[in-house]
N, C-alpha and C. Protein backbone atom coordinates (compact mmCIF):
# COMPACT_ATOMS: atom_id res chain seq x y z
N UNK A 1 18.18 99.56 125.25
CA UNK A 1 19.20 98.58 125.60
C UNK A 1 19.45 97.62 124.44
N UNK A 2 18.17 97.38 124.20
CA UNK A 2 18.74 96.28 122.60
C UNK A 2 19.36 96.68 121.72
N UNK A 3 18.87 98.27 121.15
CA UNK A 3 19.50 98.97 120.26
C UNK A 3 21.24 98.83 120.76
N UNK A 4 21.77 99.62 122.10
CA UNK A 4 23.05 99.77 122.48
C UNK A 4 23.81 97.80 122.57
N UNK A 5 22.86 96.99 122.16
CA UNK A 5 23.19 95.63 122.13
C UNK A 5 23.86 95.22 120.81
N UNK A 6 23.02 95.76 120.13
CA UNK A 6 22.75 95.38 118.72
C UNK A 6 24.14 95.82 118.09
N UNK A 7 24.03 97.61 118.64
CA UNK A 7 25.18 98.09 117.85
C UNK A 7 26.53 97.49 118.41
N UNK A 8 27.01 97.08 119.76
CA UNK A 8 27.94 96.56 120.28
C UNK A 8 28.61 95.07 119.43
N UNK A 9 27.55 94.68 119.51
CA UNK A 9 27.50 93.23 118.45
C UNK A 9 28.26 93.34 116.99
N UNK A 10 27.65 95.01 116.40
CA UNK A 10 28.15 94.89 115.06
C UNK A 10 29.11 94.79 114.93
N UNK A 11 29.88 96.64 116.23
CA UNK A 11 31.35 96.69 116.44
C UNK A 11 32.32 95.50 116.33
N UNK A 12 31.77 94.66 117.17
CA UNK A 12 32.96 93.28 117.36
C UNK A 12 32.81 92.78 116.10
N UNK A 13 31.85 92.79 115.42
CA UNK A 13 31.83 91.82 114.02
C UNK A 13 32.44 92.69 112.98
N UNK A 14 33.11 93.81 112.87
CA UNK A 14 33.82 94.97 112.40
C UNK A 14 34.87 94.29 112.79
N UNK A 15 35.38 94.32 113.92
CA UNK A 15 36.65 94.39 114.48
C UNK A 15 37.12 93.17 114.11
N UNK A 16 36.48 91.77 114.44
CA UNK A 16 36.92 90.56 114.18
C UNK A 16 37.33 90.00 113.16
N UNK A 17 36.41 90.99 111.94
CA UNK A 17 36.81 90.72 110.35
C UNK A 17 38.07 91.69 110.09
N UNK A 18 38.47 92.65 111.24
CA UNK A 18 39.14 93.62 110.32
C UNK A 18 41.10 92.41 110.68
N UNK A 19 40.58 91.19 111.99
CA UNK A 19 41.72 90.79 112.51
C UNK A 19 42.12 89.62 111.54
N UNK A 20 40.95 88.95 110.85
CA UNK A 20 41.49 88.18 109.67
C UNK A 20 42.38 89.06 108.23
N UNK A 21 43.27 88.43 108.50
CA UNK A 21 44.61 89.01 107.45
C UNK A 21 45.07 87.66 106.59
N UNK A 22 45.08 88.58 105.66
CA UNK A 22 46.19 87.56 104.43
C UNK A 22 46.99 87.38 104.68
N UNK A 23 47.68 87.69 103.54
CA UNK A 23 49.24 87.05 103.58
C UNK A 23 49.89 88.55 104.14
N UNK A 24 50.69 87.82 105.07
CA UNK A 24 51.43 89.19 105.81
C UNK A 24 52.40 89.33 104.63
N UNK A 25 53.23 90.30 103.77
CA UNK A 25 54.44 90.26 103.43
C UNK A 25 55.66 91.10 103.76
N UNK A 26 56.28 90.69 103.52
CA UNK A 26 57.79 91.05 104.32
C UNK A 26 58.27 92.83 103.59
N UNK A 27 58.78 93.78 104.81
CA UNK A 27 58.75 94.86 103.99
C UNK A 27 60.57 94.98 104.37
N UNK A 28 61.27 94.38 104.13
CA UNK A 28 62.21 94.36 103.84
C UNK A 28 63.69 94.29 103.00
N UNK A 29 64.60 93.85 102.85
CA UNK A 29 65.50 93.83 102.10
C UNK A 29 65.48 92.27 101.52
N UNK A 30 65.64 92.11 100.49
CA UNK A 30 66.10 90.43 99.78
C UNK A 30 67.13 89.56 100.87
N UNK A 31 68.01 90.28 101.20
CA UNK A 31 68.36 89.60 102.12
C UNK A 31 68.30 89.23 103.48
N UNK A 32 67.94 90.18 104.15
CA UNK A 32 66.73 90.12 105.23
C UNK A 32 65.56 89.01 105.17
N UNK A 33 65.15 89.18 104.17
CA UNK A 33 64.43 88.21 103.41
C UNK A 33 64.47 86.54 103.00
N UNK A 34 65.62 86.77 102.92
CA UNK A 34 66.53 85.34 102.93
C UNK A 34 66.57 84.46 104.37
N UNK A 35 67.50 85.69 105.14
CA UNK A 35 68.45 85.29 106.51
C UNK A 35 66.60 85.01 107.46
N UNK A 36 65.87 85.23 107.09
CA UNK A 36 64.52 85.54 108.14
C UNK A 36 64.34 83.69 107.73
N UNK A 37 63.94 83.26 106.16
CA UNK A 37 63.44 81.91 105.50
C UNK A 37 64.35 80.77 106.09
N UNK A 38 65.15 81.26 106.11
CA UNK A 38 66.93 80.54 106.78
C UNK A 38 66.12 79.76 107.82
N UNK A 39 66.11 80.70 108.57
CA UNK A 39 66.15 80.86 110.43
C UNK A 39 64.80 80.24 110.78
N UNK A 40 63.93 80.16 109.71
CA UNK A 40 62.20 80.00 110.27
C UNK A 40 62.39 78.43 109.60
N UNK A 41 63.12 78.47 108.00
CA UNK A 41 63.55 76.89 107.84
C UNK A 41 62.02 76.28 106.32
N UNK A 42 61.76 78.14 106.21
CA UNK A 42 60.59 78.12 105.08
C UNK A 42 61.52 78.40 103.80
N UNK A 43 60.54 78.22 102.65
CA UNK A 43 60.51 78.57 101.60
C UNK A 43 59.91 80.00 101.54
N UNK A 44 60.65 80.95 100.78
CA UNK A 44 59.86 82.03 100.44
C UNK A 44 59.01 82.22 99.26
N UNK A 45 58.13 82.55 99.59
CA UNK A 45 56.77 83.00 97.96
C UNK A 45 57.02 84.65 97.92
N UNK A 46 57.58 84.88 96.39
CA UNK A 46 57.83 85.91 95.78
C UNK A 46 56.50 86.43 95.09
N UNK A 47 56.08 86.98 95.59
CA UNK A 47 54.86 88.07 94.34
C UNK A 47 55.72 88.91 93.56
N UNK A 48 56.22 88.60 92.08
CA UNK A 48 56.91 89.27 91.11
C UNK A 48 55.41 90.33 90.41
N UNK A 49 55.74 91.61 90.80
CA UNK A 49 54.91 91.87 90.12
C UNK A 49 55.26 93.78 89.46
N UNK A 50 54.34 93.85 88.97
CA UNK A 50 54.52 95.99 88.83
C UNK A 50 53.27 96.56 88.80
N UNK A 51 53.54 98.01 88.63
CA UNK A 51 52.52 98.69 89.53
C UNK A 51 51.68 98.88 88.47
N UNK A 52 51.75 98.84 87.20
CA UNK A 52 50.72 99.28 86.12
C UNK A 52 49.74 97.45 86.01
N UNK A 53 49.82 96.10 86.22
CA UNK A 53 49.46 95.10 85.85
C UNK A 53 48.23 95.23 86.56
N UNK A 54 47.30 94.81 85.56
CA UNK A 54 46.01 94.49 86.25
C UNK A 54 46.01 93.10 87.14
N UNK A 55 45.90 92.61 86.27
CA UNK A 55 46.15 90.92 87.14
C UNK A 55 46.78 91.19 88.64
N UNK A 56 47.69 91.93 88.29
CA UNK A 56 48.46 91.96 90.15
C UNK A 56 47.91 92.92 90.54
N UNK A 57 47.38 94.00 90.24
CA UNK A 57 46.18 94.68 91.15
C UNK A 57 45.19 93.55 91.85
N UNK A 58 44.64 93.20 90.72
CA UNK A 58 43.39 92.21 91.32
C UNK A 58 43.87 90.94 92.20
N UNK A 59 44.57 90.46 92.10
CA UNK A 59 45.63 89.56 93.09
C UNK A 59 45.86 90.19 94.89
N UNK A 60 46.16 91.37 94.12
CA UNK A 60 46.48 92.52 95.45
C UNK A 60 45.33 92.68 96.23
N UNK A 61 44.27 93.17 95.42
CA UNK A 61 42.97 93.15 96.15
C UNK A 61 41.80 91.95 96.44
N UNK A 62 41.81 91.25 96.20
CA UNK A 62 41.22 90.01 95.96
C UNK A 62 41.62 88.34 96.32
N UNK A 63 42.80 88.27 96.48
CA UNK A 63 43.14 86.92 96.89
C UNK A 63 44.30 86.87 98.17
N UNK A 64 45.38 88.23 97.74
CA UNK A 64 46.00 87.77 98.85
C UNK A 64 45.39 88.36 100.44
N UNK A 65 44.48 88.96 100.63
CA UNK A 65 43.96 89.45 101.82
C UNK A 65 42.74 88.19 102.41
N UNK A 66 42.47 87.24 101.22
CA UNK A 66 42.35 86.20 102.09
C UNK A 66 42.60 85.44 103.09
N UNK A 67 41.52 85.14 103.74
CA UNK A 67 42.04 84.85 105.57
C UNK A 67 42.43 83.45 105.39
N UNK A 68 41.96 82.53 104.49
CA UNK A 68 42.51 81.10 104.36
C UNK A 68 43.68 81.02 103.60
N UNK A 69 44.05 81.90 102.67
CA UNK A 69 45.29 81.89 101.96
C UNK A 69 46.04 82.64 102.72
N UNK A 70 45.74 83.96 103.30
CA UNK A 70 46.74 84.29 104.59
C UNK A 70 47.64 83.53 105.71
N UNK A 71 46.36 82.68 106.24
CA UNK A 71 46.74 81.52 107.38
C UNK A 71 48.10 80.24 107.11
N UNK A 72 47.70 79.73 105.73
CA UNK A 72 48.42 78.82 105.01
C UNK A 72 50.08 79.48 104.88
N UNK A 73 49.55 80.40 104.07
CA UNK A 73 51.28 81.07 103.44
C UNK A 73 52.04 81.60 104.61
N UNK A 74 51.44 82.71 105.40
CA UNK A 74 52.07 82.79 106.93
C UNK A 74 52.85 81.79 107.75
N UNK A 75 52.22 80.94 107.29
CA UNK A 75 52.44 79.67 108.22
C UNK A 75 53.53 78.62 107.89
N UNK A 76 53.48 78.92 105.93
CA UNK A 76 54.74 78.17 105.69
C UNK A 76 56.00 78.58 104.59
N UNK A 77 55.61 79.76 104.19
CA UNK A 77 56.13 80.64 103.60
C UNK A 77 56.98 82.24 104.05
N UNK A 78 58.01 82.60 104.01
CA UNK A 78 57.95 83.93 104.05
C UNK A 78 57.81 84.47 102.84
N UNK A 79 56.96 85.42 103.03
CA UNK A 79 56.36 86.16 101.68
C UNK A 79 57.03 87.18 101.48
N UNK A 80 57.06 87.35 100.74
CA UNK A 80 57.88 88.95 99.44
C UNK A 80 56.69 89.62 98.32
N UNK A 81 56.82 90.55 98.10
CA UNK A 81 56.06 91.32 97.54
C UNK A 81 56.69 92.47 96.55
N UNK A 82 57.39 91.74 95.12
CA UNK A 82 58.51 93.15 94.87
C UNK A 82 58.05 93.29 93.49
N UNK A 83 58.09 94.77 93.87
CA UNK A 83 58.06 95.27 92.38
C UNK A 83 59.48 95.12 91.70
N UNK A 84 59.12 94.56 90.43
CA UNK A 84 60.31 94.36 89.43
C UNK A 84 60.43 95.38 88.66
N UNK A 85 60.17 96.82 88.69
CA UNK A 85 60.72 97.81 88.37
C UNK A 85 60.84 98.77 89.19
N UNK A 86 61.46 98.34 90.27
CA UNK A 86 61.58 99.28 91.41
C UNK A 86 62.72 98.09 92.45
N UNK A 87 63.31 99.68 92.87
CA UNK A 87 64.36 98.69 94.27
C UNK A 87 65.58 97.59 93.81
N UNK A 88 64.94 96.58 94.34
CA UNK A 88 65.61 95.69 93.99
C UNK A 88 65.27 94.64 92.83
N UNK A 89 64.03 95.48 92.60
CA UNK A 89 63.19 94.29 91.69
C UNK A 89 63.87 93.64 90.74
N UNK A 90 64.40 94.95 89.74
CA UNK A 90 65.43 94.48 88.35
C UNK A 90 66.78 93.93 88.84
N UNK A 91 67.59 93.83 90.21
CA UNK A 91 68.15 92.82 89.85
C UNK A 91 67.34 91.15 89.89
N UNK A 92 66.70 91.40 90.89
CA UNK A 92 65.77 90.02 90.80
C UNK A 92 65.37 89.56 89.75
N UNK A 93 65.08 90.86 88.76
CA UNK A 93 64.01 89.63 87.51
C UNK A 93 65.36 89.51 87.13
N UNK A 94 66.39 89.57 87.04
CA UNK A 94 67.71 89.20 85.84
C UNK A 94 68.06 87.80 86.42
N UNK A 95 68.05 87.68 88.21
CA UNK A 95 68.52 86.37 88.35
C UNK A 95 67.33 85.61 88.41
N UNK A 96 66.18 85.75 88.25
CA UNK A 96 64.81 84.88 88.32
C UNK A 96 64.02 85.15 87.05
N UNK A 97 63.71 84.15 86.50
CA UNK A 97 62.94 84.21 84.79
C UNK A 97 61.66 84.86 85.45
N UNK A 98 61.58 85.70 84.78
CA UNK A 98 60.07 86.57 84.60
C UNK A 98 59.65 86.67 83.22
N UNK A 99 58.34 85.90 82.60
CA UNK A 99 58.06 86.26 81.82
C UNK A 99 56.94 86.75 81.94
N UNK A 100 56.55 87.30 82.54
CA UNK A 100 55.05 88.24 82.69
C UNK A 100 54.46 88.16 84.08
N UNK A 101 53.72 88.98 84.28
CA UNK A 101 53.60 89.18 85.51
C UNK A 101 51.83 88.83 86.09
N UNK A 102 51.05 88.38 87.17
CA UNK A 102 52.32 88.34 87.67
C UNK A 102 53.12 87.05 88.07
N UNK A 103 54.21 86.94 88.60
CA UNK A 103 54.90 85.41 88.36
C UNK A 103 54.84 85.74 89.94
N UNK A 104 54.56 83.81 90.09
CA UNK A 104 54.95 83.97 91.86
C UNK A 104 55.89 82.63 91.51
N UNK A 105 56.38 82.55 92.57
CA UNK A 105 57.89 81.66 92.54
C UNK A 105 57.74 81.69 94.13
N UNK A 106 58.31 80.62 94.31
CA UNK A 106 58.51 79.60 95.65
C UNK A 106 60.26 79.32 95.53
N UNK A 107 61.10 79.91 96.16
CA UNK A 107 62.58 80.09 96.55
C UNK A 107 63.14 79.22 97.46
N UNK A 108 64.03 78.79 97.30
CA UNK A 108 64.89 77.87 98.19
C UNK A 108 65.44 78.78 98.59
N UNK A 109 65.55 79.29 100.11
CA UNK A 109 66.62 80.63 100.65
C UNK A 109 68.22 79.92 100.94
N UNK A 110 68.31 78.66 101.10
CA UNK A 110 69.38 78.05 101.03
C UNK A 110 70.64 78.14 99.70
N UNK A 111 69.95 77.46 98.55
CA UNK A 111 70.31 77.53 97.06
C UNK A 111 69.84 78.72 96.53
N UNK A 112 68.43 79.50 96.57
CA UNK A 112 68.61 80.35 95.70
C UNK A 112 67.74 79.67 94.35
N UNK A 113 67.39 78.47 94.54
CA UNK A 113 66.38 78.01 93.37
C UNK A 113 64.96 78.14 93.57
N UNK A 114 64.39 77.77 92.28
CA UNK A 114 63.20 78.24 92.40
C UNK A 114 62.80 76.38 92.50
N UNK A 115 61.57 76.41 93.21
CA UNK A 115 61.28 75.12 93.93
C UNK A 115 59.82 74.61 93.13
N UNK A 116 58.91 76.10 92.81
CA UNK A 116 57.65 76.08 91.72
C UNK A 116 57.77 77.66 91.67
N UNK A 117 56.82 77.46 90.51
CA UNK A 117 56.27 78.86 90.41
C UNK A 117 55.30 78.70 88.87
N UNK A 118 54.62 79.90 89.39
CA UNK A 118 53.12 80.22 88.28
C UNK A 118 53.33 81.19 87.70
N UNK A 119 52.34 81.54 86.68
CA UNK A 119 52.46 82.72 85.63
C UNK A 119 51.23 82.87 85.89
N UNK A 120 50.97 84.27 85.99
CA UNK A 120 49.61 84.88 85.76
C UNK A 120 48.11 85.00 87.24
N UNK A 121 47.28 85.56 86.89
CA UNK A 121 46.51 85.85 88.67
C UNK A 121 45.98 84.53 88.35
N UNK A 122 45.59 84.17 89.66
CA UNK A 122 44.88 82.69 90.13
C UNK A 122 44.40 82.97 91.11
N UNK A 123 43.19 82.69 91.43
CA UNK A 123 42.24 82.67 92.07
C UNK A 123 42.82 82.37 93.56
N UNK A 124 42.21 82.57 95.11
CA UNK A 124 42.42 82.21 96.18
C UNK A 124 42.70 80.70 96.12
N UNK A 125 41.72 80.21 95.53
CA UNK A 125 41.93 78.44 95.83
C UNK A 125 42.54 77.85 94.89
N UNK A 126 43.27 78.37 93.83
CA UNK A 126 44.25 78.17 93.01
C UNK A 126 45.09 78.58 93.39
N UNK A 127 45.50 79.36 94.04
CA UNK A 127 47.21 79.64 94.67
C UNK A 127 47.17 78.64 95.92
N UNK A 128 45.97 78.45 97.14
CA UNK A 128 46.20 77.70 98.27
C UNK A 128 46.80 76.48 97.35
N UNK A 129 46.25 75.74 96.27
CA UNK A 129 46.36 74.68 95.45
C UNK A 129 47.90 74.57 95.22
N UNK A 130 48.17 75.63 94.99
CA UNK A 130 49.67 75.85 94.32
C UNK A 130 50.66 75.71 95.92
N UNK A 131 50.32 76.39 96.72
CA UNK A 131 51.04 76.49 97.55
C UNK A 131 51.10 74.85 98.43
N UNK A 132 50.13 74.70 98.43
CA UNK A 132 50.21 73.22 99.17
C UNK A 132 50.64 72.34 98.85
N UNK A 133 51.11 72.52 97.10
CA UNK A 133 51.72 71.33 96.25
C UNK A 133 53.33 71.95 96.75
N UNK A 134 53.43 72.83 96.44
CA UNK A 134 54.93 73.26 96.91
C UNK A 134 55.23 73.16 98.43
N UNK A 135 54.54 73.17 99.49
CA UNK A 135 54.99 72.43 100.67
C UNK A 135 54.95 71.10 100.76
N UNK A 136 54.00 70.32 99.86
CA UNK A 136 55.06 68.98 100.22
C UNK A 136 55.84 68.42 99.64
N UNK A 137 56.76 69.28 98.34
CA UNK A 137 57.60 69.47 98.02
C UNK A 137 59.23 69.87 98.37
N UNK A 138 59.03 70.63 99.61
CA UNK A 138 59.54 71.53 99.94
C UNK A 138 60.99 70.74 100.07
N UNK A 139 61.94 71.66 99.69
CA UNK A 139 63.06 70.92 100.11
C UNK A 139 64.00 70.69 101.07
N UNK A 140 64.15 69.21 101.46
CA UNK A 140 64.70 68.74 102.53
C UNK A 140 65.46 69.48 103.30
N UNK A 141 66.30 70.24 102.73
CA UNK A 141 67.60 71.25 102.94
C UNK A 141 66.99 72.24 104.27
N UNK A 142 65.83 72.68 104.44
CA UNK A 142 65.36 73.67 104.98
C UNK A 142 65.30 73.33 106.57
């Protein structure tokens, strides 16, 4: 019985970690994308990134599946996730400065401006950092 205890116990402690999630991001169109930030009255956070960058690998695996940086950005962000050599990416980097990747940018879905944004991977508690300075930033408009 303890054994069939024990293992029951683990299960849920499997399951409970598998329900903490990062940052959800949006698998949609830019403008979809937009009309969603509109309507919710957020700023969107762009992950500018491509598929060969280490930095945005390790970003990918490592910070945004954080459950405290998940909770935050969910909460006040709609997130994007685009490759800039793919889709829609290249028109994006033409209307948004990319100089290396990966760049995250914080969007006004109203204007279309960029509100902050970073260059390069940053740690979980360096992006929450980043992100929290850009919500109380955020602009009025929303």
């Amino acid at each position: 019985m303890k054994k069939f205890l024990f293992l029951f116990l683990l299960g849920l402690s499997f399951i409970s970690k598998g329900q903490q999630t990062g940052i959800e991001f949006e698998h949609t169109s830019w403008n979809q994308i937009i009309q969603k930030a509109k309507a919710e009255k957020k700023l969107i956070f762009m992950d500018a990134y491509t598929s060969w960058c280490g930095p945005c690998k390790s970003m990918t695996a490592r910070v945004f599946p954080d459950p405290k940086v998940g909770e935050f950005f969910n909460a006040n962000f709609v997130n994007a996730k685009i490759d800039m050599e793919q889709g829609e990416g290249p028109a994006l980097g033409s209307k948004y400065p990319v100089r290396g990747y990966p760049t995250l940018m914080f969007i006004d879905p109203n204007t279309g401006k960029i509100v902050n944004q970073a260059l390069g991977y940053r740690t979980a508690e360096q992006l929450l950092q980043i992100g929290e300075q850009t919500a109380k930033k955020k602009s009025s408009s929303i």
